[in-house]
N, C-alpha and C. Protein backbone atom coordinates (compact mmCIF):
# COMPACT_ATOMS: atom_id res chain seq x y z
N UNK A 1 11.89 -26.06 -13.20
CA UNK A 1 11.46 -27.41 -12.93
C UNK A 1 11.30 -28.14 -14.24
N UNK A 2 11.90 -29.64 -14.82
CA UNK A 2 11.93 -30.15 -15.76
C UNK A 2 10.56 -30.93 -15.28
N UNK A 3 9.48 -31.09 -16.54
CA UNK A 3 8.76 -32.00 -16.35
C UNK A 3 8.76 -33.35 -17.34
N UNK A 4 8.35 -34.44 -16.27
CA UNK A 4 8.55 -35.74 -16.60
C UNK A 4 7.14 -36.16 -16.66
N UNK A 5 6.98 -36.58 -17.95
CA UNK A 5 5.34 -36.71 -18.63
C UNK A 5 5.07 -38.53 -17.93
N UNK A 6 6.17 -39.16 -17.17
CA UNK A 6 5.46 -40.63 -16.71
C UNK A 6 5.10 -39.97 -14.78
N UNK A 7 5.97 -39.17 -14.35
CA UNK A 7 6.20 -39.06 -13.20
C UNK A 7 4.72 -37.52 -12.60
N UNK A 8 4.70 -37.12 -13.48
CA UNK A 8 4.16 -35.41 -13.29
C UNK A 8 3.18 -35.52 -13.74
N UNK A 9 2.17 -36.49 -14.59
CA UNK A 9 1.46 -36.29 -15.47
C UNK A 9 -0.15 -35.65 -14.66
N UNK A 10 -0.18 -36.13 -13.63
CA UNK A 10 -1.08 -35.73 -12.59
C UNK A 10 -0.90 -34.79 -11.82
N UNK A 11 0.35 -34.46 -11.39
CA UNK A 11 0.33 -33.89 -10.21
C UNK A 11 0.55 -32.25 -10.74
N UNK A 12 1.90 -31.97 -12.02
CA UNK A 12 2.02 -30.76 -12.06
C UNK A 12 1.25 -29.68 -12.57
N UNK A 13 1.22 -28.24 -12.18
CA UNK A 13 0.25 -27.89 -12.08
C UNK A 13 1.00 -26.30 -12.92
N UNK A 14 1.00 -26.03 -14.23
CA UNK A 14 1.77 -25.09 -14.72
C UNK A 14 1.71 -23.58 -14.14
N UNK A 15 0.20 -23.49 -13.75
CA UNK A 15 -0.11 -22.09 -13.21
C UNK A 15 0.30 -21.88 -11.95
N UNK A 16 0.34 -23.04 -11.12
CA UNK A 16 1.57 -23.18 -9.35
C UNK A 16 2.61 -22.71 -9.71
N UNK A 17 3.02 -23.18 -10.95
CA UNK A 17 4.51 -22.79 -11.04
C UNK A 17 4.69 -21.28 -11.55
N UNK A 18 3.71 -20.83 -12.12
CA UNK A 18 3.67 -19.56 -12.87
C UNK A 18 3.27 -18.75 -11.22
N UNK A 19 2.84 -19.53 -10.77
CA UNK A 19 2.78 -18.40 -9.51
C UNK A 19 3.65 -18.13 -8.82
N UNK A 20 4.26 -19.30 -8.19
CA UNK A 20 5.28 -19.40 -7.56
C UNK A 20 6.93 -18.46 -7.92
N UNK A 21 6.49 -18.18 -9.67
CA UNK A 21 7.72 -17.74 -9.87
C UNK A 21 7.56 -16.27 -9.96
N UNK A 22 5.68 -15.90 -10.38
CA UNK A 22 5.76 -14.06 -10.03
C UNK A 22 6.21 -13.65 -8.35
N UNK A 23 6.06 -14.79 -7.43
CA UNK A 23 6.04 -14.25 -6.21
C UNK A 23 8.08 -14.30 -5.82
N UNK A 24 8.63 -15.19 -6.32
CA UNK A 24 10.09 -14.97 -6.26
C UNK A 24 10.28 -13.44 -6.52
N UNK A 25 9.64 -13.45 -8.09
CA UNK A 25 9.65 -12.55 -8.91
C UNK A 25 9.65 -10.67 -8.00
N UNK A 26 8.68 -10.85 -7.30
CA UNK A 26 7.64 -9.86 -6.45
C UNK A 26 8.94 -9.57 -5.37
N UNK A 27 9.22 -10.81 -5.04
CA UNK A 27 10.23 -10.78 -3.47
C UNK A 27 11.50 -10.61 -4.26
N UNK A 28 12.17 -10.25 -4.97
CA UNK A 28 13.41 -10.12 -5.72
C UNK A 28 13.40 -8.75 -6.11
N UNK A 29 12.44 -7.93 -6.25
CA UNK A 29 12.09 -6.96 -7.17
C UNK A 29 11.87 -6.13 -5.47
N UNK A 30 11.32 -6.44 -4.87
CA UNK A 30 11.02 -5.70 -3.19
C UNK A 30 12.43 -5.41 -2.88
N UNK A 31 13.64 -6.32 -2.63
CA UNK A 31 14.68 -6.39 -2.21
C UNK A 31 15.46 -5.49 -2.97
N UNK A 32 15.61 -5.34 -4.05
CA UNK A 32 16.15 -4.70 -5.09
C UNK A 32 15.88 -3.22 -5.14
N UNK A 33 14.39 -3.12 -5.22
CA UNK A 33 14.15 -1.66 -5.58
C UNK A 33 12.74 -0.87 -5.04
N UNK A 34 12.52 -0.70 -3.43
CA UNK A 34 11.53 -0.61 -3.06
C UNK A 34 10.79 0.32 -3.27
N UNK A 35 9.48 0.04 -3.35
CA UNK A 35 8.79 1.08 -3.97
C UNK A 35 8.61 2.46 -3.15
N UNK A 36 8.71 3.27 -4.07
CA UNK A 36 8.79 5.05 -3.15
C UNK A 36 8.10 5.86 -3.86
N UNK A 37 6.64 5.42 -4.11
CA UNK A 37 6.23 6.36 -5.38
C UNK A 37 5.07 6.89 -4.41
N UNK A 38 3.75 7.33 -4.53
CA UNK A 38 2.31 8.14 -3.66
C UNK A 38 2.07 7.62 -2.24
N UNK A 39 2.52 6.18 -2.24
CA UNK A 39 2.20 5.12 -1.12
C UNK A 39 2.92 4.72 -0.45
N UNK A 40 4.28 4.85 -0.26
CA UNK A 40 4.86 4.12 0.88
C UNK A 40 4.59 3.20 1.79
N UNK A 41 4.93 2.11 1.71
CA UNK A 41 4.18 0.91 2.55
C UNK A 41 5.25 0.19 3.15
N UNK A 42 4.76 -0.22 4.26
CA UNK A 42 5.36 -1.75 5.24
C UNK A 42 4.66 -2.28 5.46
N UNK A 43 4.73 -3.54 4.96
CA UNK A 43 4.40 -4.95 5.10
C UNK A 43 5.13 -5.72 5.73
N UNK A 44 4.26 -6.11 7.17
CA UNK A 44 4.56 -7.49 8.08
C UNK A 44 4.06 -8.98 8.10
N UNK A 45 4.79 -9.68 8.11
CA UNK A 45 4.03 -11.05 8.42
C UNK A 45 4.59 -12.30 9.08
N UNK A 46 3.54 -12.71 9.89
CA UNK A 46 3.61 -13.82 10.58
C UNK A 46 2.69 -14.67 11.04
N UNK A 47 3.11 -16.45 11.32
CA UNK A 47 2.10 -16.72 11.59
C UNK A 47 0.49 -16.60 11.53
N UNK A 48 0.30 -15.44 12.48
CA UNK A 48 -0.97 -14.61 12.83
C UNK A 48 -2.04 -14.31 11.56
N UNK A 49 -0.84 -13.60 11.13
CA UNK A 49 -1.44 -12.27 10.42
C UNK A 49 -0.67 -11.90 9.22
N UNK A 50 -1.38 -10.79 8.46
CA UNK A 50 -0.69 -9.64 8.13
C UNK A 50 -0.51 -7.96 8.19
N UNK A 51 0.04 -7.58 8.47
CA UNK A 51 -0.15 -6.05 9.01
C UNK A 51 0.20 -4.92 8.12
N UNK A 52 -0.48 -4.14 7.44
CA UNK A 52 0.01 -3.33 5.96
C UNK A 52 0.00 -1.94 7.12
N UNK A 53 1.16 -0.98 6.85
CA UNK A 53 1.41 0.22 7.16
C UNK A 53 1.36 1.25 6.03
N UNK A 54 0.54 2.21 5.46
CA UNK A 54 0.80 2.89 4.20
C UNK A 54 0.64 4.19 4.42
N UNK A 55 1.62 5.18 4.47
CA UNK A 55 1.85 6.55 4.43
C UNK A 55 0.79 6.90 3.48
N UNK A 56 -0.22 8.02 4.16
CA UNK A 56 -0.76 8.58 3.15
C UNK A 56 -0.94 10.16 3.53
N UNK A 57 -0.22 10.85 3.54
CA UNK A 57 -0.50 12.32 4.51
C UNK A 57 -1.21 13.12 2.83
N UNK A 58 -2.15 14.00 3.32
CA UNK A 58 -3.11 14.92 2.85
C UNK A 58 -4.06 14.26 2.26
N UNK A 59 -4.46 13.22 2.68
CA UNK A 59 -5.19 12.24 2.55
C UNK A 59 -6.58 12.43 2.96
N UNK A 60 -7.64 12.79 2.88
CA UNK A 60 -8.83 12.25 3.38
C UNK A 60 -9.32 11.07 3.27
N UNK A 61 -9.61 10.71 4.97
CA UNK A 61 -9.71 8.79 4.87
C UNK A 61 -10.85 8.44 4.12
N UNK A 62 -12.08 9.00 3.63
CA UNK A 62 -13.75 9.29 2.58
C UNK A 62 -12.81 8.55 1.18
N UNK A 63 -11.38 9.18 1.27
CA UNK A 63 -11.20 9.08 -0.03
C UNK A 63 -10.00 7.91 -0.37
N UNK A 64 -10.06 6.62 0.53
CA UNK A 64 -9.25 5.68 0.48
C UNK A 64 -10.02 4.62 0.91
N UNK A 65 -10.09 3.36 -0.04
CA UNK A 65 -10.80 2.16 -0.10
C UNK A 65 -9.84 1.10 -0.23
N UNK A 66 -10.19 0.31 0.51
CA UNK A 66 -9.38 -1.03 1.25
C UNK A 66 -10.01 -2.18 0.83
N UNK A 67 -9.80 -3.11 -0.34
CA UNK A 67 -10.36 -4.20 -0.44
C UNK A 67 -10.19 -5.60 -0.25
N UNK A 68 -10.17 -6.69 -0.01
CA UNK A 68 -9.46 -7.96 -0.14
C UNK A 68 -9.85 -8.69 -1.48
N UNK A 69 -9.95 -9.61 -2.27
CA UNK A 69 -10.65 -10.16 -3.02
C UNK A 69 -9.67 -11.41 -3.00
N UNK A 70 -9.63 -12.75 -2.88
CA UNK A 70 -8.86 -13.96 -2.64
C UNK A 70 -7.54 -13.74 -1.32
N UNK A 71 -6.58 -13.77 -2.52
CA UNK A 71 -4.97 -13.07 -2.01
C UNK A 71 -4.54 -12.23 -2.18
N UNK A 72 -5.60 -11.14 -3.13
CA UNK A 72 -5.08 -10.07 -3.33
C UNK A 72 -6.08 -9.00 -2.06
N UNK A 73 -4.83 -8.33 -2.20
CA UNK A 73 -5.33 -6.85 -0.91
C UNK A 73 -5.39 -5.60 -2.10
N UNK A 74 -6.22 -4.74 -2.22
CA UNK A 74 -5.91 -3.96 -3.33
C UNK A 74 -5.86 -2.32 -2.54
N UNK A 75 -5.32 -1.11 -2.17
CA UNK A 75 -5.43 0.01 -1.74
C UNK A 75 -5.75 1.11 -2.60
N UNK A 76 -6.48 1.89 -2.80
CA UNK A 76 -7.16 2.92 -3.74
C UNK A 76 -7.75 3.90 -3.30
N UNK A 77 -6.49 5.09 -3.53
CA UNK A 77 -6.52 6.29 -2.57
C UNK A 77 -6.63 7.15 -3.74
N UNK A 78 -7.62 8.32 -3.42
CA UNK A 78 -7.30 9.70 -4.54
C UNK A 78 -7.34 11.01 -3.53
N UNK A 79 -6.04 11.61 -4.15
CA UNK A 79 -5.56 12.73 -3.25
C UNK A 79 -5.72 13.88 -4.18
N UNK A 80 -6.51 14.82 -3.47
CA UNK A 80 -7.41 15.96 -4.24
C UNK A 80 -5.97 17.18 -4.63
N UNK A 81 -5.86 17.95 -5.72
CA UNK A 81 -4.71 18.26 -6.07
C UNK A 81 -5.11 19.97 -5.22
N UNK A 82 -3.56 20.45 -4.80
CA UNK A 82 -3.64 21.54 -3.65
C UNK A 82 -3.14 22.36 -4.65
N UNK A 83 -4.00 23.93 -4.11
CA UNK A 83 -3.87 24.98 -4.78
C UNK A 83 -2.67 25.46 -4.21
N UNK A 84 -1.88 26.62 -5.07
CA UNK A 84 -1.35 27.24 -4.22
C UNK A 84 -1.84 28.01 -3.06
N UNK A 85 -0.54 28.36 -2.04
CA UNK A 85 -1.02 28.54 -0.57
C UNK A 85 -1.30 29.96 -0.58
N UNK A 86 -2.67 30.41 0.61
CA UNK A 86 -3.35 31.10 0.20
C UNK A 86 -3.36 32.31 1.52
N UNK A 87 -2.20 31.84 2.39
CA UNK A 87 -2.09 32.44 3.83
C UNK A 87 -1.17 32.94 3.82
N UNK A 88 -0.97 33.67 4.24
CA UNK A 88 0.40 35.04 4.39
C UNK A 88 1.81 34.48 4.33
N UNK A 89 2.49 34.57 3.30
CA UNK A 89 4.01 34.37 3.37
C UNK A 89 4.67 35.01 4.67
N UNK A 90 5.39 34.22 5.17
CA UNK A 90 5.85 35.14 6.59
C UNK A 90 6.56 36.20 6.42
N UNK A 91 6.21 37.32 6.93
CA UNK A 91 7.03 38.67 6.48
C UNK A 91 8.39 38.81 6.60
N UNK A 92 8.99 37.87 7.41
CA UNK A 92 10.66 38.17 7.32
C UNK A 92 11.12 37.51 6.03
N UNK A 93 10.30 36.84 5.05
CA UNK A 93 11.42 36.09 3.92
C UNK A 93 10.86 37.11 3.01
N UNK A 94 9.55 38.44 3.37
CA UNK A 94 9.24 38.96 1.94
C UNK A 94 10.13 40.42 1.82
N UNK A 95 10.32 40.52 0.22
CA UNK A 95 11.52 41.53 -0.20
C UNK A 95 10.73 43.18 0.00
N UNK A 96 10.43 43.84 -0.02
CA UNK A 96 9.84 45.25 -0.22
C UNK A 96 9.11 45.23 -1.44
N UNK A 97 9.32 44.49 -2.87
CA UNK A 97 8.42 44.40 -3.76
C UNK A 97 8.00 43.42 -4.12
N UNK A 98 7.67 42.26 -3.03
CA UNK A 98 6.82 40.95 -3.10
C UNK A 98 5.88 40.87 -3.53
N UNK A 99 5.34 40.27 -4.52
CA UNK A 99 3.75 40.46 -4.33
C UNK A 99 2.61 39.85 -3.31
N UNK A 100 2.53 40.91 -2.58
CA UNK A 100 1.03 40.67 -1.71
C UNK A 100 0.08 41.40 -2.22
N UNK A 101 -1.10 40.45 -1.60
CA UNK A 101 -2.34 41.32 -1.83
C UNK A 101 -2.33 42.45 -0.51
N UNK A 102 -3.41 43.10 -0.66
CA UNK A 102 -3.58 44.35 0.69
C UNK A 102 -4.02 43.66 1.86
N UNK A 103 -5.00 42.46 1.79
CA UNK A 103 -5.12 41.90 2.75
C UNK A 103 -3.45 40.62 3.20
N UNK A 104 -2.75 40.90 3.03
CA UNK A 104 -1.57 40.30 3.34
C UNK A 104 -1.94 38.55 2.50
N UNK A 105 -2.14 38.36 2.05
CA UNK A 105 -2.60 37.05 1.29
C UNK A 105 -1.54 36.91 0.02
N UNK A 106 -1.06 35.41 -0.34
CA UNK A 106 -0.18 35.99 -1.04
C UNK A 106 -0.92 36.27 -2.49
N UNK A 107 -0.18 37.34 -3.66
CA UNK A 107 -0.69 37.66 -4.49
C UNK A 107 -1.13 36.30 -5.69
N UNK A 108 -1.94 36.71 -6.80
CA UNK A 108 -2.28 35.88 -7.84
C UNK A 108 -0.83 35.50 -8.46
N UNK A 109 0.08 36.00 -8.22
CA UNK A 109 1.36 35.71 -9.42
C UNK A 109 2.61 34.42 -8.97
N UNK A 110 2.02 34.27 -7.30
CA UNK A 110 2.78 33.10 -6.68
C UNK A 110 2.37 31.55 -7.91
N UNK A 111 3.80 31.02 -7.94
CA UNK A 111 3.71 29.99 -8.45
C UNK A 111 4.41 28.87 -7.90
N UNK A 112 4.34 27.50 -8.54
CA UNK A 112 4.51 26.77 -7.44
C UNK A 112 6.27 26.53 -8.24
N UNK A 113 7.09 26.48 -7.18
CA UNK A 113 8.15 26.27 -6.96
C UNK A 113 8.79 24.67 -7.22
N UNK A 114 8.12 24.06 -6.08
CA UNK A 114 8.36 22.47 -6.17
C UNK A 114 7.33 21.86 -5.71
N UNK A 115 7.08 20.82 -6.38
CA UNK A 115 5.95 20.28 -5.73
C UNK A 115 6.18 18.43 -6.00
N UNK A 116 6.13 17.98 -4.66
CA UNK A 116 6.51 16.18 -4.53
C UNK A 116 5.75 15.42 -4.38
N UNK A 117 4.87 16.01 -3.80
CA UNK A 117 3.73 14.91 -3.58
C UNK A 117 2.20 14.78 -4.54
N UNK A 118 2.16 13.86 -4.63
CA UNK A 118 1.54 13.11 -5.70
C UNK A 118 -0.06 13.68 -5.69
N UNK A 119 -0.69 14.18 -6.49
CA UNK A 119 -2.19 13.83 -6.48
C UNK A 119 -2.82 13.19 -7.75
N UNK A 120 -3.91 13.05 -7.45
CA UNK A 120 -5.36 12.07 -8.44
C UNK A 120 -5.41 10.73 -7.77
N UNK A 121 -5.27 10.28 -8.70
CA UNK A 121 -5.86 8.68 -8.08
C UNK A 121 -4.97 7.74 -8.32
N UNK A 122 -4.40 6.63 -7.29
CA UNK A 122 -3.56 5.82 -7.39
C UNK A 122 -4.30 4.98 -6.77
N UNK A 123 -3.33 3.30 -7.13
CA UNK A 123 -4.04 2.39 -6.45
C UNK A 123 -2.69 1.21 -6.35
N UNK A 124 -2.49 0.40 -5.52
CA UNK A 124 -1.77 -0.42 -5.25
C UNK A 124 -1.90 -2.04 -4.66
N UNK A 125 -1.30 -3.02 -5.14
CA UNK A 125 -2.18 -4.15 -5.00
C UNK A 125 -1.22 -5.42 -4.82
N UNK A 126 -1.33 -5.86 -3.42
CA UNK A 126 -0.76 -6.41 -2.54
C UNK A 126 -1.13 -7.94 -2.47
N UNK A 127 -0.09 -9.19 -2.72
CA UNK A 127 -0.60 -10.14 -2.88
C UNK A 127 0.31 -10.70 -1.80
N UNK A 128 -1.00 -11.41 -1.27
CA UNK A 128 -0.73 -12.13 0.41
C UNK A 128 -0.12 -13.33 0.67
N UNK A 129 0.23 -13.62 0.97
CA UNK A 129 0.95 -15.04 1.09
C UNK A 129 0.16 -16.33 1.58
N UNK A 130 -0.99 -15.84 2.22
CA UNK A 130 -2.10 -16.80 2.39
C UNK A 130 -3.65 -16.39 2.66
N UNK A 131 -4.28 -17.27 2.65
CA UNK A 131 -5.66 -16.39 2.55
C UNK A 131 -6.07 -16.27 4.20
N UNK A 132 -6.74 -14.96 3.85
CA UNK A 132 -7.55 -14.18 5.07
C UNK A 132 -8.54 -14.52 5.53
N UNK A 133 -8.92 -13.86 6.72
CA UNK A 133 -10.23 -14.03 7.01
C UNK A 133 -10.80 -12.44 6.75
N UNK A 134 -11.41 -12.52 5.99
CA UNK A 134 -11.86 -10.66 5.26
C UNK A 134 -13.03 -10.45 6.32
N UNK A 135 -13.37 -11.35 6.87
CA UNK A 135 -14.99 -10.84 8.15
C UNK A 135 -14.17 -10.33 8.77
N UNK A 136 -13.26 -10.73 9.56
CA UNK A 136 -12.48 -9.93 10.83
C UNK A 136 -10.88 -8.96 10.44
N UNK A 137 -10.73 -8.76 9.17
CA UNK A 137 -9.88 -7.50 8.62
C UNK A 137 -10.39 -6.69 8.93
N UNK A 138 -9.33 -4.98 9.51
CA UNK A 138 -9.54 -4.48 10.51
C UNK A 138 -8.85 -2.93 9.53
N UNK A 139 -9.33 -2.09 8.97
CA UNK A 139 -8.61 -1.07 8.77
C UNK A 139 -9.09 0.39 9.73
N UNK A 140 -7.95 1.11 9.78
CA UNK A 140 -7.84 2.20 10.54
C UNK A 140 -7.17 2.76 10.08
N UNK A 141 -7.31 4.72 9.71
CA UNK A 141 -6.30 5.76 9.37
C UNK A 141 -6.57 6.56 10.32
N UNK A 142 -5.43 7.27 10.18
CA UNK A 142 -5.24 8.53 11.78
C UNK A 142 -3.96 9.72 11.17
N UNK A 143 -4.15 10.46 11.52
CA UNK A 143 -2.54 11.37 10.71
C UNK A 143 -2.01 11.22 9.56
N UNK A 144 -2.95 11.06 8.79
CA UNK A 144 -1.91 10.39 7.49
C UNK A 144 -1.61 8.78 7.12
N UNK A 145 -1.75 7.67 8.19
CA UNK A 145 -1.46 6.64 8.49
C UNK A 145 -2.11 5.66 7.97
N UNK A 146 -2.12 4.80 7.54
CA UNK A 146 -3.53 3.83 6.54
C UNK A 146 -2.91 2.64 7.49
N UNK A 147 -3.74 1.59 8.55
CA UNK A 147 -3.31 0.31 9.05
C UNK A 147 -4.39 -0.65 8.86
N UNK A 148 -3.48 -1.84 7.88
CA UNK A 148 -4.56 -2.64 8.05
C UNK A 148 -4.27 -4.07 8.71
N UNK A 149 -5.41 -4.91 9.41
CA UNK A 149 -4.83 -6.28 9.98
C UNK A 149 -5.40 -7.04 9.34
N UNK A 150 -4.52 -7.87 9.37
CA UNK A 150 -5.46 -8.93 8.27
C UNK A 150 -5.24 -10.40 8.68
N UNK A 151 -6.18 -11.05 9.77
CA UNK A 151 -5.67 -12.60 10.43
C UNK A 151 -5.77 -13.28 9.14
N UNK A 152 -5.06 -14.20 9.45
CA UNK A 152 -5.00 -15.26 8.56
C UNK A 152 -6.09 -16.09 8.42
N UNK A 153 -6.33 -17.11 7.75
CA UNK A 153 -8.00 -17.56 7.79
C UNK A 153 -7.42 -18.93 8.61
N UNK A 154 -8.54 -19.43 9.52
CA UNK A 154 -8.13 -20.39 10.46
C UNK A 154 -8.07 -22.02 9.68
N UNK A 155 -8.40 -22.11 8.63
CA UNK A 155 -8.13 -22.91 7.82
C UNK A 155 -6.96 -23.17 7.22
N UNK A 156 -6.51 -22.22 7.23
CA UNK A 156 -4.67 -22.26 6.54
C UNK A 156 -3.90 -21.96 7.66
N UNK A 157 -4.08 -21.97 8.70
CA UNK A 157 -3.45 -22.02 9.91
C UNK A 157 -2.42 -23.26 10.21
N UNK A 158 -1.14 -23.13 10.58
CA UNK A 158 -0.57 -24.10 11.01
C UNK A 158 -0.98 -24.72 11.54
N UNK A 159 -1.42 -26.41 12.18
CA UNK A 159 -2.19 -27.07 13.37
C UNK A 159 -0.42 -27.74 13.53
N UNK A 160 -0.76 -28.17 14.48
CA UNK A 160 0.23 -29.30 15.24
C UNK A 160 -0.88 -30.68 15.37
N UNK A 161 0.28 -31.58 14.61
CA UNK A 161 -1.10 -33.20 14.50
C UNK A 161 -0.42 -34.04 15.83
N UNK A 162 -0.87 -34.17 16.64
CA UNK A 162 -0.45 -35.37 18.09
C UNK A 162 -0.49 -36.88 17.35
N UNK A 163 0.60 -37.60 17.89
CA UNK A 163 1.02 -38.76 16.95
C UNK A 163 0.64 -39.70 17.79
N UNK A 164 -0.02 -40.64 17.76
CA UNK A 164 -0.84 -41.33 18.86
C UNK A 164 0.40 -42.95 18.47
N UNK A 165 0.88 -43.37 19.83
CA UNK A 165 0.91 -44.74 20.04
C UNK A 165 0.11 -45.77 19.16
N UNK A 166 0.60 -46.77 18.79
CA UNK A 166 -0.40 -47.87 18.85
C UNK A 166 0.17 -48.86 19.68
């Protein structure tokens, strides 16, 4: 946007524009290269609402905090790091000199092979397209699942204005 110091001198607003262009920025960068890192997320929106979906399996829900603060939504999960597994390797994959313990447990010398999923503490931070109503935001986890609703605030609500005759 060129600014015109007789035409703009009031109205433009540099940090609108600085916003306007991280959020291109945000929506260009979504399209391009979506994020696939501890959190996996879908984000819906309309009208209404907004509806955040965020994969979180081995998750304890104690240990995931959901905040709003303006337009930003912020998610801040810490996933406790897993020992190796401590229950009987199934006996048809073990060789004759596997190491088990006597109680069939697997031995101290198992190590971890591969490991993908993420632990400690992550956090992720979601900027809304309009402001909320944070009294009636609604989160729920179940299986792994993090959902949050988030109405829109009835102030930034579309109205329809009736055009009266004269």
């Amino acid at each position: 946007m060129l600014w015109n110091s007789r035409s703009h001198a009031r109205t433009w607003n540099p940090f609108l524009e600085l916003e306007r262009a991280r959020e291109r920025m945000d929506q260009l960068f979504a399209s391009v290269a979506p994020h696939e890192g501890p959190m996996p997320t879908n984000l819906w929106v309309n009208e209404a609402g907004v509806r955040l979906v965020a994969l979180l399996p081995g998750v304890d829900p104690r240990d995931v905090d959901v905040t709003v603060e303006g337009r930003d939504l912020r998610i801040s999960v810490r996933r406790a790091a897993t020992e190796a597994p401590t229950a009987p390797i199934v006996a048809e994959s073990l060789t004759a000199d596997a190491p088990v313990k006597a109680n069939g447990d697997v031995a101290d010398t198992t190590s971890w092979r591969r490991r993908e999923r993420s632990t400690g503490e992550f956090e992720r931070t979601f900027r809304l397209p309009f402001p909320v109503e944070t009294d009636r935001t609604r989160a729920s986890f179940a299986n792994g699942r993090l959902e949050v609703d988030l109405p829109r605030a009835a102030s930034d609500q579309p109205r329809r204005i009736d055009v009266r005759r004269n």
